[in-house]
C-alpha atoms as a PDB file:
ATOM      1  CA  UNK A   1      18.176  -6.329 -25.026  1.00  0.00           C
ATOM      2  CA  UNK A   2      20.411  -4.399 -22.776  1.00  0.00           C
ATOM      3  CA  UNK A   3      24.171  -5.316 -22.019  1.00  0.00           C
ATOM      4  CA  UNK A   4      23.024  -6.910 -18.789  1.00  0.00           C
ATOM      5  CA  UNK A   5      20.533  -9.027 -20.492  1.00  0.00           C
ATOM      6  CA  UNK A   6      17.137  -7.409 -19.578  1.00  0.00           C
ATOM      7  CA  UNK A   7      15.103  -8.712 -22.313  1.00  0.00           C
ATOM      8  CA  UNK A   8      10.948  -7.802 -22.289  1.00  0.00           C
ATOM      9  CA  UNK A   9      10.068 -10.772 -20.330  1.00  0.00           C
ATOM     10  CA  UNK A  10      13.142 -10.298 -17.760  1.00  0.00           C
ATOM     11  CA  UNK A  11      11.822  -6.562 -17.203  1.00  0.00           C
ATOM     12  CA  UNK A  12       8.265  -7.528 -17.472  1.00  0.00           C
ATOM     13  CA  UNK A  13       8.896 -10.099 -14.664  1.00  0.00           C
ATOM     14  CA  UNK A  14       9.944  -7.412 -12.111  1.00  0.00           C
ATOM     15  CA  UNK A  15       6.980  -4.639 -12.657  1.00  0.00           C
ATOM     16  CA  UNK A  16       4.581  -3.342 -10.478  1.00  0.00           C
ATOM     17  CA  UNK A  17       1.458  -2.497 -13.024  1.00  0.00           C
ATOM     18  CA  UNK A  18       0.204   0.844 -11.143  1.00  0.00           C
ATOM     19  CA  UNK A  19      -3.125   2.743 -10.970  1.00  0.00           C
ATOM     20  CA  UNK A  20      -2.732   5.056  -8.056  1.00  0.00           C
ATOM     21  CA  UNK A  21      -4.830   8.090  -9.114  1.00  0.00           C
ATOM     22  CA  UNK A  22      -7.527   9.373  -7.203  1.00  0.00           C
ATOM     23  CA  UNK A  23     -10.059   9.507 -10.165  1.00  0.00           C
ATOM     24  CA  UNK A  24      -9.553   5.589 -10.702  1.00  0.00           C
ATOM     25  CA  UNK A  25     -12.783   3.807 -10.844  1.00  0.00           C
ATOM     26  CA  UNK A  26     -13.322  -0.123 -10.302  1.00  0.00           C
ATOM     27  CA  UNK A  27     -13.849   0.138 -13.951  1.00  0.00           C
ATOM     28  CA  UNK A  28     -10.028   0.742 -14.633  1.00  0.00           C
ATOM     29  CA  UNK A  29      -8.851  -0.889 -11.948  1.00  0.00           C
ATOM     30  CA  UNK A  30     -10.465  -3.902 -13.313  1.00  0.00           C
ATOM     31  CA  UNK A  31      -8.979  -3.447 -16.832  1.00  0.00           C
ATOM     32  CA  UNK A  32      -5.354  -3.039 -15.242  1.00  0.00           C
ATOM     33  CA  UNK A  33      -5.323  -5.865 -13.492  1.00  0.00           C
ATOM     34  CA  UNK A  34      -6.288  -7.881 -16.661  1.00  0.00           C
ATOM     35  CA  UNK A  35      -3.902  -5.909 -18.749  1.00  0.00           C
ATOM     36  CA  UNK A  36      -0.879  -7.247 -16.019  1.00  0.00           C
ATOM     37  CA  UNK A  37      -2.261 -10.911 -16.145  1.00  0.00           C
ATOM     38  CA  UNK A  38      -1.705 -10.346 -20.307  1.00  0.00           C
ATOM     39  CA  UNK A  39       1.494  -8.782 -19.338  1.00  0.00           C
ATOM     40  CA  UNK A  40       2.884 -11.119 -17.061  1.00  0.00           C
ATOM     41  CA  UNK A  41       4.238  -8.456 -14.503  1.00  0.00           C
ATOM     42  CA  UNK A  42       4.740  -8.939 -10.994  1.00  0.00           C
ATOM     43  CA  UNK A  43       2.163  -7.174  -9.101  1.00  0.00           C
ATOM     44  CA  UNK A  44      -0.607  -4.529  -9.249  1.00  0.00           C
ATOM     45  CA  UNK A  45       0.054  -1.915  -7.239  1.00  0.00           C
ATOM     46  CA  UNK A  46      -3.429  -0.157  -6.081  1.00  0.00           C
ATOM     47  CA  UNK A  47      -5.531   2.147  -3.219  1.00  0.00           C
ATOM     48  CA  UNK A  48      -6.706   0.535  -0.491  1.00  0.00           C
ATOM     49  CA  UNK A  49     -10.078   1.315  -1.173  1.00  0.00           C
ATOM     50  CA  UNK A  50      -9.510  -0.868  -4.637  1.00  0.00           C
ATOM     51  CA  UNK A  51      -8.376  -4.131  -3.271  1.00  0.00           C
ATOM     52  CA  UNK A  52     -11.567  -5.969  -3.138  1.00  0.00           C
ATOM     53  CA  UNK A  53     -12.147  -4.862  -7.090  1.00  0.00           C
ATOM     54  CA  UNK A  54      -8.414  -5.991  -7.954  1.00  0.00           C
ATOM     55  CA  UNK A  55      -8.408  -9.030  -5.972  1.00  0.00           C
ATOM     56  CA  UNK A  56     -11.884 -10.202  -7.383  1.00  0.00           C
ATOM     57  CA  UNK A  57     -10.964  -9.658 -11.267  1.00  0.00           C
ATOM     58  CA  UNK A  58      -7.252 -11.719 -10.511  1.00  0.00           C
ATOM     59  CA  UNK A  59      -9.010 -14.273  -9.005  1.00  0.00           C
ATOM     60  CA  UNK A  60     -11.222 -14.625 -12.745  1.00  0.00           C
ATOM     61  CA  UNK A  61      -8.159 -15.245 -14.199  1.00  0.00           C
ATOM     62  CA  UNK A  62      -6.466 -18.257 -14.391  1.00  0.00           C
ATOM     63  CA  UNK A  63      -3.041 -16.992 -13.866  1.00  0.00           C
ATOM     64  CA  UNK A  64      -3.806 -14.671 -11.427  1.00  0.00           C
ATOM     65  CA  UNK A  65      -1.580 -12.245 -10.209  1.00  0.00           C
ATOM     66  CA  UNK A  66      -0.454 -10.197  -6.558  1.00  0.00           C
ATOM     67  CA  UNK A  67      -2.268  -7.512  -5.326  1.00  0.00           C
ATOM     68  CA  UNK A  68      -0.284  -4.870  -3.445  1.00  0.00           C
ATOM     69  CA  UNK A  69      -2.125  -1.586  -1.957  1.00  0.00           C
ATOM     70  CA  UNK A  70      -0.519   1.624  -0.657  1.00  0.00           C
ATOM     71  CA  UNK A  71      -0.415   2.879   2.722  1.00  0.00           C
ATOM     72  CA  UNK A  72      -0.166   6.397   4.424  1.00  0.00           C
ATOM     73  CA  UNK A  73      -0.071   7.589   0.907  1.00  0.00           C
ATOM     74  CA  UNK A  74       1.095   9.579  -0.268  1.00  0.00           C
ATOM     75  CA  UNK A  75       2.377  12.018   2.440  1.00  0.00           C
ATOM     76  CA  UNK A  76       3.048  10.014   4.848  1.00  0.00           C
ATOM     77  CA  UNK A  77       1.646  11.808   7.592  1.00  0.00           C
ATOM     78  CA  UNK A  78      -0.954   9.804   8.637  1.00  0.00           C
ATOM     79  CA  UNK A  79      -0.416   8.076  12.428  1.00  0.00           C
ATOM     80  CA  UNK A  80       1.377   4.985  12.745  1.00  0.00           C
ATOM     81  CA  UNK A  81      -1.567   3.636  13.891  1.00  0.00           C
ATOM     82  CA  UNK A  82      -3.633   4.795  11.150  1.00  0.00           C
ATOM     83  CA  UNK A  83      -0.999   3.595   8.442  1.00  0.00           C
ATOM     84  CA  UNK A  84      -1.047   0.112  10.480  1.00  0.00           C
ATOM     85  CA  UNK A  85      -4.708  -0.488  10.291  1.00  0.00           C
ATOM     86  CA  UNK A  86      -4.915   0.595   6.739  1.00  0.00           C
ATOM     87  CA  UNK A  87      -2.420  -2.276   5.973  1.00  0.00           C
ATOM     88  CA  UNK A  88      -4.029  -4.776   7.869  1.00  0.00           C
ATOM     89  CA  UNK A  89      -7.692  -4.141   5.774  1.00  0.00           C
ATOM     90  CA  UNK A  90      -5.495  -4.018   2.783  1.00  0.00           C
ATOM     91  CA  UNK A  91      -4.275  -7.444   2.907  1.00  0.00           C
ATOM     92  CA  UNK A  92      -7.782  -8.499   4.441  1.00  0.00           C
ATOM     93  CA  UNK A  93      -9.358  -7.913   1.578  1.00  0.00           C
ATOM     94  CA  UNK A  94      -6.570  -9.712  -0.623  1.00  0.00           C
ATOM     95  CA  UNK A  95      -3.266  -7.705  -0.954  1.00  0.00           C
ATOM     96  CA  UNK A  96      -0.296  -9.762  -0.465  1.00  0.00           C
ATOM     97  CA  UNK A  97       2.165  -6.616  -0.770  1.00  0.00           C
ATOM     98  CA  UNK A  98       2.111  -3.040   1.017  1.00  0.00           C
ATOM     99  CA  UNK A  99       3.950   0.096  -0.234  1.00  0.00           C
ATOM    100  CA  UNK A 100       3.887   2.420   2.683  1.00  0.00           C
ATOM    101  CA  UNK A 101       5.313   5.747   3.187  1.00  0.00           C
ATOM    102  CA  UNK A 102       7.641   7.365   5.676  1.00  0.00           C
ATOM    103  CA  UNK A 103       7.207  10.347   7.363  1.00  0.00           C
ATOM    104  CA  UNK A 104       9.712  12.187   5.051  1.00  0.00           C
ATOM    105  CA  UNK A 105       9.602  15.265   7.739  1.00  0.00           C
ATOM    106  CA  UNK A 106      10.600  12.975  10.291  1.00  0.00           C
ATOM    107  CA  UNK A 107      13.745  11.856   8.108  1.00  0.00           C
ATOM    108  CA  UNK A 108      14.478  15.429   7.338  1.00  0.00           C
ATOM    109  CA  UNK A 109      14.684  16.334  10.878  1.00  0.00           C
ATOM    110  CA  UNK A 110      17.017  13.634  11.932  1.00  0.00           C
ATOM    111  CA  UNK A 111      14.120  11.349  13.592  1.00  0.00           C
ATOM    112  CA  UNK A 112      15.231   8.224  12.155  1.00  0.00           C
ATOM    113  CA  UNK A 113      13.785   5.890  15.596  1.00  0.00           C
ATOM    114  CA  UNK A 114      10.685   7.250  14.722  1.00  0.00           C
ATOM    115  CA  UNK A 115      10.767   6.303  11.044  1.00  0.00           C
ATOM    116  CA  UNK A 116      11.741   3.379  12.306  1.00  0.00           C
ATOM    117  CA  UNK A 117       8.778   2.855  14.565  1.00  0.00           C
ATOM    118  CA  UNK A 118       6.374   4.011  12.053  1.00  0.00           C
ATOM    119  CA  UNK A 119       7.552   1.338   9.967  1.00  0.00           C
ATOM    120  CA  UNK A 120       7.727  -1.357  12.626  1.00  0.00           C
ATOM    121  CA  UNK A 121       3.981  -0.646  13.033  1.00  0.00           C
ATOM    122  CA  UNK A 122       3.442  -1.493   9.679  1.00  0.00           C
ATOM    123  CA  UNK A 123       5.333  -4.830   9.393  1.00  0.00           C
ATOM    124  CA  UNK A 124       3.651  -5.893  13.024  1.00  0.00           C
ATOM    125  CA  UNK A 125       0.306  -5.582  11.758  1.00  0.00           C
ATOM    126  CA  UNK A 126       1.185  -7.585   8.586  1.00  0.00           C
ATOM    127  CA  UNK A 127       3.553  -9.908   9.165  1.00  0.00           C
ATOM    128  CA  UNK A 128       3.595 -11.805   5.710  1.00  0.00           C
ATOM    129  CA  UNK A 129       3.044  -9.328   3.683  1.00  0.00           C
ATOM    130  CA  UNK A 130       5.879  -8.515   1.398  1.00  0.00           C
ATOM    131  CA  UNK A 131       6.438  -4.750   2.815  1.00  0.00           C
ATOM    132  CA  UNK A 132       8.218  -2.075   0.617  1.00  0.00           C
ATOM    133  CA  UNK A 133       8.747   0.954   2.150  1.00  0.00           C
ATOM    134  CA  UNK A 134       8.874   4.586   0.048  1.00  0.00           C
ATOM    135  CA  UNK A 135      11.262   7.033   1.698  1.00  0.00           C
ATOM    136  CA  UNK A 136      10.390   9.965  -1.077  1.00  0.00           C
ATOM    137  CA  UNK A 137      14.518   9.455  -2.388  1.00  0.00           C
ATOM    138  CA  UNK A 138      14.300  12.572  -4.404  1.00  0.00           C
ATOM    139  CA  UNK A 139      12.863  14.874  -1.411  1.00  0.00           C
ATOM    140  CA  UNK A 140      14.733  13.655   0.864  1.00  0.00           C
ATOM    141  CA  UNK A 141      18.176  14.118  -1.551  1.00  0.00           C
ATOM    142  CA  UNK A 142      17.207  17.604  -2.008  1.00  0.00           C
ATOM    143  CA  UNK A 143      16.078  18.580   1.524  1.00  0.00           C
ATOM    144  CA  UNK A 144      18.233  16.354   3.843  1.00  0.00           C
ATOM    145  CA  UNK A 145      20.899  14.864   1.598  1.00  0.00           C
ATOM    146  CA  UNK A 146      22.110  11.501   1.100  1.00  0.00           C
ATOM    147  CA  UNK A 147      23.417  10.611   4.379  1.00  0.00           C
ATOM    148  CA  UNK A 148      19.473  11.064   5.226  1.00  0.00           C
ATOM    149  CA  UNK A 149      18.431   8.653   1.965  1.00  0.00           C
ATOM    150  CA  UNK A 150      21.223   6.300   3.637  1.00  0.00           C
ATOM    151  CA  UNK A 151      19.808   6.400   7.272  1.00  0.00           C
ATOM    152  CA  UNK A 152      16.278   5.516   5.956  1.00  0.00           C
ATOM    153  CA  UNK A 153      17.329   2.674   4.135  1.00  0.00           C
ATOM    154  CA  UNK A 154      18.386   1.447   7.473  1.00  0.00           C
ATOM    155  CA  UNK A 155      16.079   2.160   9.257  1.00  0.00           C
ATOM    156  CA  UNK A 156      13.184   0.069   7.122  1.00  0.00           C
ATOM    157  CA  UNK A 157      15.919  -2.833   7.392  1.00  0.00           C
ATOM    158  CA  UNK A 158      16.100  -2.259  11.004  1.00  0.00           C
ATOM    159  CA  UNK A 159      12.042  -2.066  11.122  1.00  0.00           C
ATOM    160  CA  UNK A 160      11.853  -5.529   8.659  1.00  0.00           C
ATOM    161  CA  UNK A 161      11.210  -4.106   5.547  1.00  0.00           C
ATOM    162  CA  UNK A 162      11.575  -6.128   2.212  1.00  0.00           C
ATOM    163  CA  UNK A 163      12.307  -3.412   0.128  1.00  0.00           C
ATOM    164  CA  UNK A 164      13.044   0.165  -0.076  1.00  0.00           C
ATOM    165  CA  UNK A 165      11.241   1.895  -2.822  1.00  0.00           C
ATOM    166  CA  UNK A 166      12.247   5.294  -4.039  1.00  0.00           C
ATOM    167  CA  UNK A 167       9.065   7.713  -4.508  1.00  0.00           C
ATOM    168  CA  UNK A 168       5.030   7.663  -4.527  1.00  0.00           C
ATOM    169  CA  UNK A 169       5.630   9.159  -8.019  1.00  0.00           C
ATOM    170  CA  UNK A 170       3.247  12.327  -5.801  1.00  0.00           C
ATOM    171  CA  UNK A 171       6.163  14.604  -4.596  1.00  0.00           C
ATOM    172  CA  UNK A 172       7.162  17.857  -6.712  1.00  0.00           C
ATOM    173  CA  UNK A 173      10.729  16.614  -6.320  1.00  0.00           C
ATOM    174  CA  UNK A 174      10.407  14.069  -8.198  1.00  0.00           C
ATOM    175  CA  UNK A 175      10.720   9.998  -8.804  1.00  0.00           C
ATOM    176  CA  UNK A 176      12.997   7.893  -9.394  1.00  0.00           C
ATOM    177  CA  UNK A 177      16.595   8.768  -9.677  1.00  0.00           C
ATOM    178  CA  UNK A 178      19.886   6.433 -10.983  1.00  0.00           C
ATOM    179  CA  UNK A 179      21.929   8.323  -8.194  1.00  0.00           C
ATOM    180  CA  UNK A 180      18.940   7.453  -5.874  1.00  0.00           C
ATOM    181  CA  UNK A 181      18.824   3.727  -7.004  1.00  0.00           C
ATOM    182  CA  UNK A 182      22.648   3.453  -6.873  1.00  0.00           C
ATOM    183  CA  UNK A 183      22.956   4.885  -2.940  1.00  0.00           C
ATOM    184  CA  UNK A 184      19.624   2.213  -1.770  1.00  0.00           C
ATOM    185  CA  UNK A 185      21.276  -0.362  -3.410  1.00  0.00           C
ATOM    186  CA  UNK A 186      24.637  -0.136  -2.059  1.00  0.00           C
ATOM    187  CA  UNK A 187      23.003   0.829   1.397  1.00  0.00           C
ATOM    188  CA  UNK A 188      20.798  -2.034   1.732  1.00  0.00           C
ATOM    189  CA  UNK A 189      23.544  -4.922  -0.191  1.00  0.00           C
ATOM    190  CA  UNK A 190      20.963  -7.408  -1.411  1.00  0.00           C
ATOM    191  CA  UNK A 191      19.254  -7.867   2.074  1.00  0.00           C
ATOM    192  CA  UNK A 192      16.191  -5.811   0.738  1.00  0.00           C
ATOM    193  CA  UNK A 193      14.890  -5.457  -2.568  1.00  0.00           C
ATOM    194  CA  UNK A 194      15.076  -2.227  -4.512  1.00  0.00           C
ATOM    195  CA  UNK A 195      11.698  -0.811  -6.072  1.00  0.00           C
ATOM    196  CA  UNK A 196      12.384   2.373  -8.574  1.00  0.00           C
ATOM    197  CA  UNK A 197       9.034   4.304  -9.162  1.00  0.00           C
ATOM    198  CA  UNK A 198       8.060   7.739 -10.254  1.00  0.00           C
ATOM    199  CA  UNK A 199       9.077   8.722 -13.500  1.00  0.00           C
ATOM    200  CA  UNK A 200       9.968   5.723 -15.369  1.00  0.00           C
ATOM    201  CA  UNK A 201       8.472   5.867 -18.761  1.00  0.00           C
ATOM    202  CA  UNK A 202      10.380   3.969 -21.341  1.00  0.00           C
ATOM    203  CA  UNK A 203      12.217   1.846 -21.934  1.00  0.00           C
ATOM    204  CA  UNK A 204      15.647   3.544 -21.333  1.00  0.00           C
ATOM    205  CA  UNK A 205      14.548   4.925 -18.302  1.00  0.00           C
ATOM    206  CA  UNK A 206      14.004   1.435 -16.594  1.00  0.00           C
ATOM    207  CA  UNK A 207      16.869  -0.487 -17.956  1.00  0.00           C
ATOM    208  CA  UNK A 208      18.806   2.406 -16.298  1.00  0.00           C
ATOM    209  CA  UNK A 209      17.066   1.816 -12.967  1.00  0.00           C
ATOM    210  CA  UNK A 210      17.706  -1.934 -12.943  1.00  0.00           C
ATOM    211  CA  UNK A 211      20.887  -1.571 -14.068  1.00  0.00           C
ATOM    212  CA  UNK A 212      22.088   0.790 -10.738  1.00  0.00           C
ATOM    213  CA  UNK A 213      20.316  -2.265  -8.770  1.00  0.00           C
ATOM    214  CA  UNK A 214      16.645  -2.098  -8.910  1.00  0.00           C
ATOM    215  CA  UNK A 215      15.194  -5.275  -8.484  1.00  0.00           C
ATOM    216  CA  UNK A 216      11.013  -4.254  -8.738  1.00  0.00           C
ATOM    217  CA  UNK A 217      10.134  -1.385 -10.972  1.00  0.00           C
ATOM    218  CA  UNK A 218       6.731   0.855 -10.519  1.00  0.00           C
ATOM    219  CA  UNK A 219       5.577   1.659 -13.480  1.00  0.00           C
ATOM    220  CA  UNK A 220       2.196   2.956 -14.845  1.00  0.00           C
ATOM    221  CA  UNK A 221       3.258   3.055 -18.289  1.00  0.00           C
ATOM    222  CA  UNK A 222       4.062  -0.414 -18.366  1.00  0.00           C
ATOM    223  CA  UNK A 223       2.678  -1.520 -21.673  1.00  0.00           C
ATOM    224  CA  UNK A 224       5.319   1.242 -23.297  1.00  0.00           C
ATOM    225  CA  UNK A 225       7.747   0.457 -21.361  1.00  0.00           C
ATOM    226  CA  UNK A 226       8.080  -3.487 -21.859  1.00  0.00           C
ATOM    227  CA  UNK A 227       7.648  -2.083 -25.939  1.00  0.00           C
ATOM    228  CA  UNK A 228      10.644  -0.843 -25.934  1.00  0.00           C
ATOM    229  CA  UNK A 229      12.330  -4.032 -25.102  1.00  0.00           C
ATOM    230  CA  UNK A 230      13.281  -7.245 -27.184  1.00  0.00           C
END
């Protein structure tokens, strides 16, 4: 147990179980989900085009657990529109939760209304989903600096996001970051969650990210990870 008392089921309690690859069959995606029920995590975070194969094997178990799906992942660069409608058939077919990303170019340049709009898209065509929104942290540290990590944070509030989220995990800069967890936290004050994903795989690594002010982590690993804890 850590100083600030994250003990296994604590940590366990805030995880996003993950399968995101593109090889994933319905076969794995079937044996994650059951391996989060046994877990007790928060969520399973999955494509799209999973859903219907996640949703159907939480439903089998008594517990049951959330469903979240990605969107306009994980570039980004899909259409507004196309990121929308992808949501929608998402939580259609049973997600609760959507993790979409930002047009990190659009951030880079400066474009921050039309971050904004993108996400605004999003949240109108699912209005009670819980929506966490990536903004790429570590790209857009390294490209556009933090004053651009800042303005997207504010812009996803400004859109009616309920959390930021740092990274797709996808991006050759990188995941997760304690500098990047530190400035989203600050930035957003407890009016959004914080999800740290990308990177995170042990136990070290995630009590760092929830002690800078995560409050979800995204973790693939997660059966390591909660090992490592009391």
């Amino acid at each position: 147990m850590s100083a600030c008392g994250w003990t296994r089921d604590v940590v366990a309690k805030l995880v996003d179980h993950t399968l995101l690859k593109p090889e994933a069959t319905g076969d794995q995606v079937a044996a994650v989900v059951a391996e989060a029920v046994e877990l007790g995590v928060a969520a399973v975070c999955v494509s799209p085009s999973m859903v219907t194969v996640a949703t159907r094997t939480a439903a089998a178990h008594p517990a049951g657990i959330p469903i979240a799906a990605v969107a306009g992942f994980p570039s980004g660069k899909h259409l507004p529109a196309v990121k929308a409608q992808e949501a929608a058939l998402a939580v259609a077919a049973g997600a609760t939760e959507i993790d979409m990303v930002i047009d990190v170019g659009a951030a880079c340049a400066g474009d921050f209304a039309a971050v904004s709009a993108d996400i605004a898209a999003v949240r109108a065509a699912v209005p009670h989903a819980v929506l966490k929104v990536i903004v790429e942290s570590a790209a857009l540290l390294e490209l556009a600096g933090e004053a651009a990590l800042v303005a997207a944070c504010r812009a996803a509030e400004d859109a009616g996001a309920d959390f930021v989220k740092t990274s797709t995990g996808f991006h050759p800069a990188g995941g997760a970051s304690v500098h990047a967890v530190t400035l989203m936290a600050d930035t957003v004050a407890g009016r959004l969650g914080v999800k740290a994903s990308g990177g995170i795989r042990s136990a070290d690594d995630a009590l760092a990210m929830l002690d800078a002010g995560a409050t979800r982590l995204g973790l693939s690993g997660t059966r390591t990870v909660l090992d490592g804890l009391v």
